[in-house]
PDB file of N, CA and C in Angstrom:
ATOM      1  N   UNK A   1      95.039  13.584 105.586  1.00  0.00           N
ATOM      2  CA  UNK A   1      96.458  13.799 105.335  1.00  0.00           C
ATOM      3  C   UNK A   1      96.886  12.957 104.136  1.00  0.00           C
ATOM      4  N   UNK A   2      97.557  13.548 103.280  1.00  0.00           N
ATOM      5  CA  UNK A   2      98.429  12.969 102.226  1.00  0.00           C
ATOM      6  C   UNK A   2      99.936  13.579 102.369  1.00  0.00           C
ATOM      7  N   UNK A   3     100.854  11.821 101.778  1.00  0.00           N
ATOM      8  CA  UNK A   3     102.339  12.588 101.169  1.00  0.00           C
ATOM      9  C   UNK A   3     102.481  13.573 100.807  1.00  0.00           C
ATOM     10  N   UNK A   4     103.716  14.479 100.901  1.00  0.00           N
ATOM     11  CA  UNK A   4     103.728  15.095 100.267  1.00  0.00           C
ATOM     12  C   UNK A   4     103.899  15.136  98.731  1.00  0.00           C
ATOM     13  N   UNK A   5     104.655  13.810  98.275  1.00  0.00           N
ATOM     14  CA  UNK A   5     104.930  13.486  97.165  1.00  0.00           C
ATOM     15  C   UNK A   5     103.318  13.131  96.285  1.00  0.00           C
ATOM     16  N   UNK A   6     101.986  13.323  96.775  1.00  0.00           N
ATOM     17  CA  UNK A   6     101.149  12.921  96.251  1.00  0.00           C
ATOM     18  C   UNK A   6     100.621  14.533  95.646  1.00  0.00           C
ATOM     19  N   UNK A   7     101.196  15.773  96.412  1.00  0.00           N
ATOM     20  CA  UNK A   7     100.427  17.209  95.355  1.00  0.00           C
ATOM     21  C   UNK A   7     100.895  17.060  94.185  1.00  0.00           C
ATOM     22  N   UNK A   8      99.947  18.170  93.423  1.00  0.00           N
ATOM     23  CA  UNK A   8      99.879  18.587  91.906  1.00  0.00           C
ATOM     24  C   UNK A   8     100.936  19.627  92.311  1.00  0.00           C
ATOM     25  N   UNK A   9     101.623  20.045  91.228  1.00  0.00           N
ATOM     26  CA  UNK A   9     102.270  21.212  90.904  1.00  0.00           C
ATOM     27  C   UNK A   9     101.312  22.563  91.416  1.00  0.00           C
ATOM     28  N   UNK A  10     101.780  23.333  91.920  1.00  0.00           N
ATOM     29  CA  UNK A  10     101.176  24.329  92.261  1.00  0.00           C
ATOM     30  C   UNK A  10     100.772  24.661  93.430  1.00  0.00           C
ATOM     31  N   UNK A  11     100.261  23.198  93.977  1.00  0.00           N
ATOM     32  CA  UNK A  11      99.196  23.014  95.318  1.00  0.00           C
ATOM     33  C   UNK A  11     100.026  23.275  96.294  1.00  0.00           C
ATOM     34  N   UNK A  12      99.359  24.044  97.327  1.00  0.00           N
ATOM     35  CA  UNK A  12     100.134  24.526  98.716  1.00  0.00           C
ATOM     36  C   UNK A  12      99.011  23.527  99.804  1.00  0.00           C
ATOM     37  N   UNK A  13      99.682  23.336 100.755  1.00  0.00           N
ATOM     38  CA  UNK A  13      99.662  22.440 101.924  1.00  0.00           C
ATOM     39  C   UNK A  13     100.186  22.846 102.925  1.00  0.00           C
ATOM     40  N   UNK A  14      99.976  21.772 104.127  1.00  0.00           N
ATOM     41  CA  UNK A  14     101.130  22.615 105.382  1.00  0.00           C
ATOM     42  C   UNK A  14     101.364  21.306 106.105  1.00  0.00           C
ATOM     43  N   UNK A  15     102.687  21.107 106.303  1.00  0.00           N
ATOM     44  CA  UNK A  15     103.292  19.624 107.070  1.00  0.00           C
ATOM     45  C   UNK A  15     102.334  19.378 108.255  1.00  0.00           C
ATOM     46  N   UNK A  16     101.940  18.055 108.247  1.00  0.00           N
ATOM     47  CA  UNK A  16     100.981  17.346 109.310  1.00  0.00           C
ATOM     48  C   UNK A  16     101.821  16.726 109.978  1.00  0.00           C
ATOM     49  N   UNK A  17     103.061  15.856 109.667  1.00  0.00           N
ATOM     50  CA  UNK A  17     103.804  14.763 110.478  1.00  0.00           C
ATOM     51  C   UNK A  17     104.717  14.610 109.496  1.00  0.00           C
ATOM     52  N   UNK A  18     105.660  14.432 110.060  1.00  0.00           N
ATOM     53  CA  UNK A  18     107.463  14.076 109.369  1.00  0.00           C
ATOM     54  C   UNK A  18     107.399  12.220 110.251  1.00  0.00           C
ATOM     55  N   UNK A  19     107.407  11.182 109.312  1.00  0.00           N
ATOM     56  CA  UNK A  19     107.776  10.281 109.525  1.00  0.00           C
ATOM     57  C   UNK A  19     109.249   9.879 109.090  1.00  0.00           C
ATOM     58  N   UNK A  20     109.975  10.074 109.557  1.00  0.00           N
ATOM     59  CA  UNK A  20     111.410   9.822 109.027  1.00  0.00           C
ATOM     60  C   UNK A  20     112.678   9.012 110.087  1.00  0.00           C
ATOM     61  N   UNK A  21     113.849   8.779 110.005  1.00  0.00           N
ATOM     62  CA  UNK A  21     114.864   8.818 111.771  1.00  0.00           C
ATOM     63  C   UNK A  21     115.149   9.988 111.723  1.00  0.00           C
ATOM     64  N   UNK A  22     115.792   9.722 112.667  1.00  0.00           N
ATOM     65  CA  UNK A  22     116.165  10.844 113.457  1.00  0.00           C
ATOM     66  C   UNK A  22     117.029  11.887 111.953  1.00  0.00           C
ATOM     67  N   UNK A  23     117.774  10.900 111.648  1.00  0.00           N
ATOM     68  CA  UNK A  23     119.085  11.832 110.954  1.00  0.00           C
ATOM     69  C   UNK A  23     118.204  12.702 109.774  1.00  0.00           C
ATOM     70  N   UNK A  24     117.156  11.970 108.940  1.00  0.00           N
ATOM     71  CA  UNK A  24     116.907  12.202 108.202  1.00  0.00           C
ATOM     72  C   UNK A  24     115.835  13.536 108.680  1.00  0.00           C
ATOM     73  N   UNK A  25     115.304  13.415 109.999  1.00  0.00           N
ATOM     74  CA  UNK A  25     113.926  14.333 110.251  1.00  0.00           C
ATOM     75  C   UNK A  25     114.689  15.771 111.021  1.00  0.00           C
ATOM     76  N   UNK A  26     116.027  15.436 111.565  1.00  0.00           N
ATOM     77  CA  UNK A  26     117.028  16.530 111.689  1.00  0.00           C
ATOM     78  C   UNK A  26     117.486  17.475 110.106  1.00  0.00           C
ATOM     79  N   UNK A  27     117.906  16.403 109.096  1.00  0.00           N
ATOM     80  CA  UNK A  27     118.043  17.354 108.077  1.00  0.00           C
ATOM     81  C   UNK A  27     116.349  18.346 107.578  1.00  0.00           C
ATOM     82  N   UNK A  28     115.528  17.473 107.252  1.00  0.00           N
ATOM     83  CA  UNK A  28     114.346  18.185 107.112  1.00  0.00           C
ATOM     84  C   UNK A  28     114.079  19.630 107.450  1.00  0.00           C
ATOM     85  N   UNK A  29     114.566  19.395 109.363  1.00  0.00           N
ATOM     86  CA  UNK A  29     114.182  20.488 109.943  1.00  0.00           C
ATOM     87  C   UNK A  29     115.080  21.625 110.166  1.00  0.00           C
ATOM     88  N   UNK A  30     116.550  21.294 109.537  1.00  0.00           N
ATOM     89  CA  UNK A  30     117.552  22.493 109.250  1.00  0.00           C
ATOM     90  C   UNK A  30     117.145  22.737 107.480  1.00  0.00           C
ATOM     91  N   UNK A  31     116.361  22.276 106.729  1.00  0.00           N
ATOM     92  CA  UNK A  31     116.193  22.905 105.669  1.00  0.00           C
ATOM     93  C   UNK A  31     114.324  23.836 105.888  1.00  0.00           C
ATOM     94  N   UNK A  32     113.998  23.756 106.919  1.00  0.00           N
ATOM     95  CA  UNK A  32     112.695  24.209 106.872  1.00  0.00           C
ATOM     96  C   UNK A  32     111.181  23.536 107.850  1.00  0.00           C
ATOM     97  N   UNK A  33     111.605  22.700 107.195  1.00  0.00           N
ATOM     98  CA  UNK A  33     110.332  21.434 107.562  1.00  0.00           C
ATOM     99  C   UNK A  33     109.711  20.858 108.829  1.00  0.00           C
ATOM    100  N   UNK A  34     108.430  22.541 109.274  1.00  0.00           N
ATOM    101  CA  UNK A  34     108.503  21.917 110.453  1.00  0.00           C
ATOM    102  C   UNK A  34     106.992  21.392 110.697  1.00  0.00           C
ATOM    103  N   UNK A  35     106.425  20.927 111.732  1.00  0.00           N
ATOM    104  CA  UNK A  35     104.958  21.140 111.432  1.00  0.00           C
ATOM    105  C   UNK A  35     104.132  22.180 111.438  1.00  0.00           C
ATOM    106  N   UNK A  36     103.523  22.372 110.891  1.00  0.00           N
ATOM    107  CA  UNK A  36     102.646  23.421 110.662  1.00  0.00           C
ATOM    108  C   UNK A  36     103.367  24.475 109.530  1.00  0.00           C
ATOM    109  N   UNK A  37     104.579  24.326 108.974  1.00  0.00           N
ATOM    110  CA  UNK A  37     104.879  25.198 107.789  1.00  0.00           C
ATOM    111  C   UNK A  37     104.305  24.878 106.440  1.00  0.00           C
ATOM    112  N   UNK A  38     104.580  26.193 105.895  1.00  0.00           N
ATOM    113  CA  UNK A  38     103.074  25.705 104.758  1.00  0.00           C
ATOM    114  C   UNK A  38     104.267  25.705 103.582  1.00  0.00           C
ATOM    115  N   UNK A  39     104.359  24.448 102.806  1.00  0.00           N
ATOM    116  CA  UNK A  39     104.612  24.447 101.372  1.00  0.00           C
ATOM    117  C   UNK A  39     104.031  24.882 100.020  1.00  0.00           C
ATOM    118  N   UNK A  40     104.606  24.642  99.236  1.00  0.00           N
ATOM    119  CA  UNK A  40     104.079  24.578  97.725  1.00  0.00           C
ATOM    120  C   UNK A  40     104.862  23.783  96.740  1.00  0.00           C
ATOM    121  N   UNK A  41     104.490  22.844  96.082  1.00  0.00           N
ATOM    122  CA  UNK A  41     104.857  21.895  95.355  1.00  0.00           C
ATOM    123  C   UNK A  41     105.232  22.807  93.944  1.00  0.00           C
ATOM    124  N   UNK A  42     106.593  22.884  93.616  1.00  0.00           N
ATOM    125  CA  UNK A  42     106.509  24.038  92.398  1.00  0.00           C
ATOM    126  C   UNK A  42     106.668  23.007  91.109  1.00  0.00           C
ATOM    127  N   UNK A  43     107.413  21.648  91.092  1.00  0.00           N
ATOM    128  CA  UNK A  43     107.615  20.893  89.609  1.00  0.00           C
ATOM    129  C   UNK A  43     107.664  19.734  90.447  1.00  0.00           C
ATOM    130  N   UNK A  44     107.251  18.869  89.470  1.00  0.00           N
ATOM    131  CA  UNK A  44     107.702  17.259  89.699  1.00  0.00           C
ATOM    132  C   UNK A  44     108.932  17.104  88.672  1.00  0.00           C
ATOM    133  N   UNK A  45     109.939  16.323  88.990  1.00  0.00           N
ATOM    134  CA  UNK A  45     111.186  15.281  88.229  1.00  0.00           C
ATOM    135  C   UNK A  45     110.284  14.442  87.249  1.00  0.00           C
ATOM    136  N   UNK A  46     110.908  14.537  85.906  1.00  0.00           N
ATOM    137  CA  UNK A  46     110.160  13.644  84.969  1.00  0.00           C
ATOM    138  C   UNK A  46     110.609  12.021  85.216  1.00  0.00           C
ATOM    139  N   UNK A  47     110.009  11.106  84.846  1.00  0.00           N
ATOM    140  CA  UNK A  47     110.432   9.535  85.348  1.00  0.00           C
ATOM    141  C   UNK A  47     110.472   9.521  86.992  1.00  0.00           C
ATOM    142  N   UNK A  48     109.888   9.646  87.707  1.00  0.00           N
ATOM    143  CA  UNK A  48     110.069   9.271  89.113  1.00  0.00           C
ATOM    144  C   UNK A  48     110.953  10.517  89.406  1.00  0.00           C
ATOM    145  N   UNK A  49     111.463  11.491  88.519  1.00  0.00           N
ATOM    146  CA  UNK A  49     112.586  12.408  89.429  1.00  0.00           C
ATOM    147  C   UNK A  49     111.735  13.136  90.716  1.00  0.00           C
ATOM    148  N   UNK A  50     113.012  13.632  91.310  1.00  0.00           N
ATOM    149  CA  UNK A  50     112.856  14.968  92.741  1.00  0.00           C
ATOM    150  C   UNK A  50     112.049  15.625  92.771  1.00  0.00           C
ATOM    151  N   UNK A  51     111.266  16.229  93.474  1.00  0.00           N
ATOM    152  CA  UNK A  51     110.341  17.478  93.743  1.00  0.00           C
ATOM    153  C   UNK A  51     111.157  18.448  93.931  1.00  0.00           C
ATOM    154  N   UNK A  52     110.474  19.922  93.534  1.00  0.00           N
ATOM    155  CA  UNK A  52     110.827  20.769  93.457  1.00  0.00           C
ATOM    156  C   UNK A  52     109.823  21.482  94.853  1.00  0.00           C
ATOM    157  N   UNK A  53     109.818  21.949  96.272  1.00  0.00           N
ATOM    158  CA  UNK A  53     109.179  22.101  97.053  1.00  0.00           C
ATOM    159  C   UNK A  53     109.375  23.903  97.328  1.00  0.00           C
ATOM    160  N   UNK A  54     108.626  24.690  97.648  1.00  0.00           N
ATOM    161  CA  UNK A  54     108.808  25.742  98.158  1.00  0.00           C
ATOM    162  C   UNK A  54     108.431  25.849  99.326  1.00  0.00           C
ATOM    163  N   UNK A  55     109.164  26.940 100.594  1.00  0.00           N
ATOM    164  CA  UNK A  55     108.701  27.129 102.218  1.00  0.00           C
ATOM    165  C   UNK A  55     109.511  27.984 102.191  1.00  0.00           C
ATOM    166  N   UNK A  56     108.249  29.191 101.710  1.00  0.00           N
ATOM    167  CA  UNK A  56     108.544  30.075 102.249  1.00  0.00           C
ATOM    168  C   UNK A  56     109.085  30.991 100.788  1.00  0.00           C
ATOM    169  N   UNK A  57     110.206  31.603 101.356  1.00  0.00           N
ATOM    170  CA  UNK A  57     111.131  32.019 100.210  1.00  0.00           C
ATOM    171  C   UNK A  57     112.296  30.827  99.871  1.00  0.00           C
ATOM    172  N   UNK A  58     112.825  29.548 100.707  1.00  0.00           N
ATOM    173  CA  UNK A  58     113.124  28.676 100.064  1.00  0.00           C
ATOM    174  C   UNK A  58     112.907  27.787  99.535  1.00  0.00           C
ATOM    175  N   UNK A  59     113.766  27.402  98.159  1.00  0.00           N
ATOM    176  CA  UNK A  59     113.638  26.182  97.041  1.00  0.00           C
ATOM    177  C   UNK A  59     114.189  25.062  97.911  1.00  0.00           C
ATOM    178  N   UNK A  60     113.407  23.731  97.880  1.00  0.00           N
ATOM    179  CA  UNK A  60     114.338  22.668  98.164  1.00  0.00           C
ATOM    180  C   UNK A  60     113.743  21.384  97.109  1.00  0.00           C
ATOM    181  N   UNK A  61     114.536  20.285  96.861  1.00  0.00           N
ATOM    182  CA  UNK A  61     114.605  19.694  95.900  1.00  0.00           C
ATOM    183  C   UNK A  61     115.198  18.117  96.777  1.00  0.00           C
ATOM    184  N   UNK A  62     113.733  17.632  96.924  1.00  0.00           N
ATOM    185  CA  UNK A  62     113.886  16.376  97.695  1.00  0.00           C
ATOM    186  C   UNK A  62     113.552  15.151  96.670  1.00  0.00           C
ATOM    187  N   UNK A  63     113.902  13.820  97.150  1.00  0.00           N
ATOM    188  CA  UNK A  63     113.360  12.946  96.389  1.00  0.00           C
ATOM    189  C   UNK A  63     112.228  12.739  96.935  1.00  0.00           C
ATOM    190  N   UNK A  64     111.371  11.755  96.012  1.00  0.00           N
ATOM    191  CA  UNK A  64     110.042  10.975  96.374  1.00  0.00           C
ATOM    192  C   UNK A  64     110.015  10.625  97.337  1.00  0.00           C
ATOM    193  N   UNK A  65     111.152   9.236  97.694  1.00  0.00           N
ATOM    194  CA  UNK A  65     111.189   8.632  98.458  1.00  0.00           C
ATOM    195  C   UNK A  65     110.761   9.620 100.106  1.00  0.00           C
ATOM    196  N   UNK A  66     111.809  10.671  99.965  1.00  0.00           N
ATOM    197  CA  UNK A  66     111.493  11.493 101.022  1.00  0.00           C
ATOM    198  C   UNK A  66     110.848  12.132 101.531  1.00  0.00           C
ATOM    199  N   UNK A  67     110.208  12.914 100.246  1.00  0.00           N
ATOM    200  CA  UNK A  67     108.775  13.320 100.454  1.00  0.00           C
ATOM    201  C   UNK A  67     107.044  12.369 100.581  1.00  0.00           C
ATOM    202  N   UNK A  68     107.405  10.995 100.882  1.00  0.00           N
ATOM    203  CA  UNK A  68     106.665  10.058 100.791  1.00  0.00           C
ATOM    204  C   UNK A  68     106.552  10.081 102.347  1.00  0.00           C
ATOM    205  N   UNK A  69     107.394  10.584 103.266  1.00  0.00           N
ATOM    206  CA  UNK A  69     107.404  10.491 104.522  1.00  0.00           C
ATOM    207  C   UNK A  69     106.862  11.579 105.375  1.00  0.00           C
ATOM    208  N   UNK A  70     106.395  12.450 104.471  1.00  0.00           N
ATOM    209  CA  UNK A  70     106.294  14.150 104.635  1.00  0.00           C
ATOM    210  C   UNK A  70     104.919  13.925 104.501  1.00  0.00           C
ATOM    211  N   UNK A  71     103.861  14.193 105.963  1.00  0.00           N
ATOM    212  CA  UNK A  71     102.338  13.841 105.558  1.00  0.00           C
ATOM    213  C   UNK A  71     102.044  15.371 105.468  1.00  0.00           C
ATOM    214  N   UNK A  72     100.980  15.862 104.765  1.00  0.00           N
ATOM    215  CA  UNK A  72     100.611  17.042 104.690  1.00  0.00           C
ATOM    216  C   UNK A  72      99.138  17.046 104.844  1.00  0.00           C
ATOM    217  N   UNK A  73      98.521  18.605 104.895  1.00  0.00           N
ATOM    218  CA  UNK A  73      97.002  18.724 104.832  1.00  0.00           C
ATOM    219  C   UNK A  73      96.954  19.851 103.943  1.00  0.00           C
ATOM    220  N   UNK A  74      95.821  19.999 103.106  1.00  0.00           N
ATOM    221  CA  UNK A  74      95.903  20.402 101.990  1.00  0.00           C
ATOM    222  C   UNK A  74      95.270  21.929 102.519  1.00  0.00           C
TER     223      UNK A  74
END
């Protein structure tokens, strides 16, 4: 398992474990994020910016920080 914040552009994965609280692993999972859904990393933020994440047919646009909590399997 790796962050999610650790894929290449392009690379698809599928959530292993949401380490987050509560509030934060509640928003996650009203935008998508559950285990076993499969992503795709579409851009990185230049300088440390946001990810650009796909699931599914939706775009979401998290920070690092957040996606640092997001374990995946490739």
């Amino acid at each position: 398992m790796i962050p999610l914040a650790q894929l290449a552009p392009g690379d698809h994965a599928t959530v292993a474990a949401i380490h987050a609280d509560t509030a934060l692993r509640q928003r996650l999972a009203a935008l998508g994020f559950r285990i076993g859904q499969r992503v795709r990393l579409i851009r990185r933020g230049a300088f440390s910016g946001p990810l650009h994440v796909r699931l599914g047919t939706t775009d979401v646009i998290l920070r690092r920080r957040q996606a640092a909590q997001i374990d995946v399997v490739r």
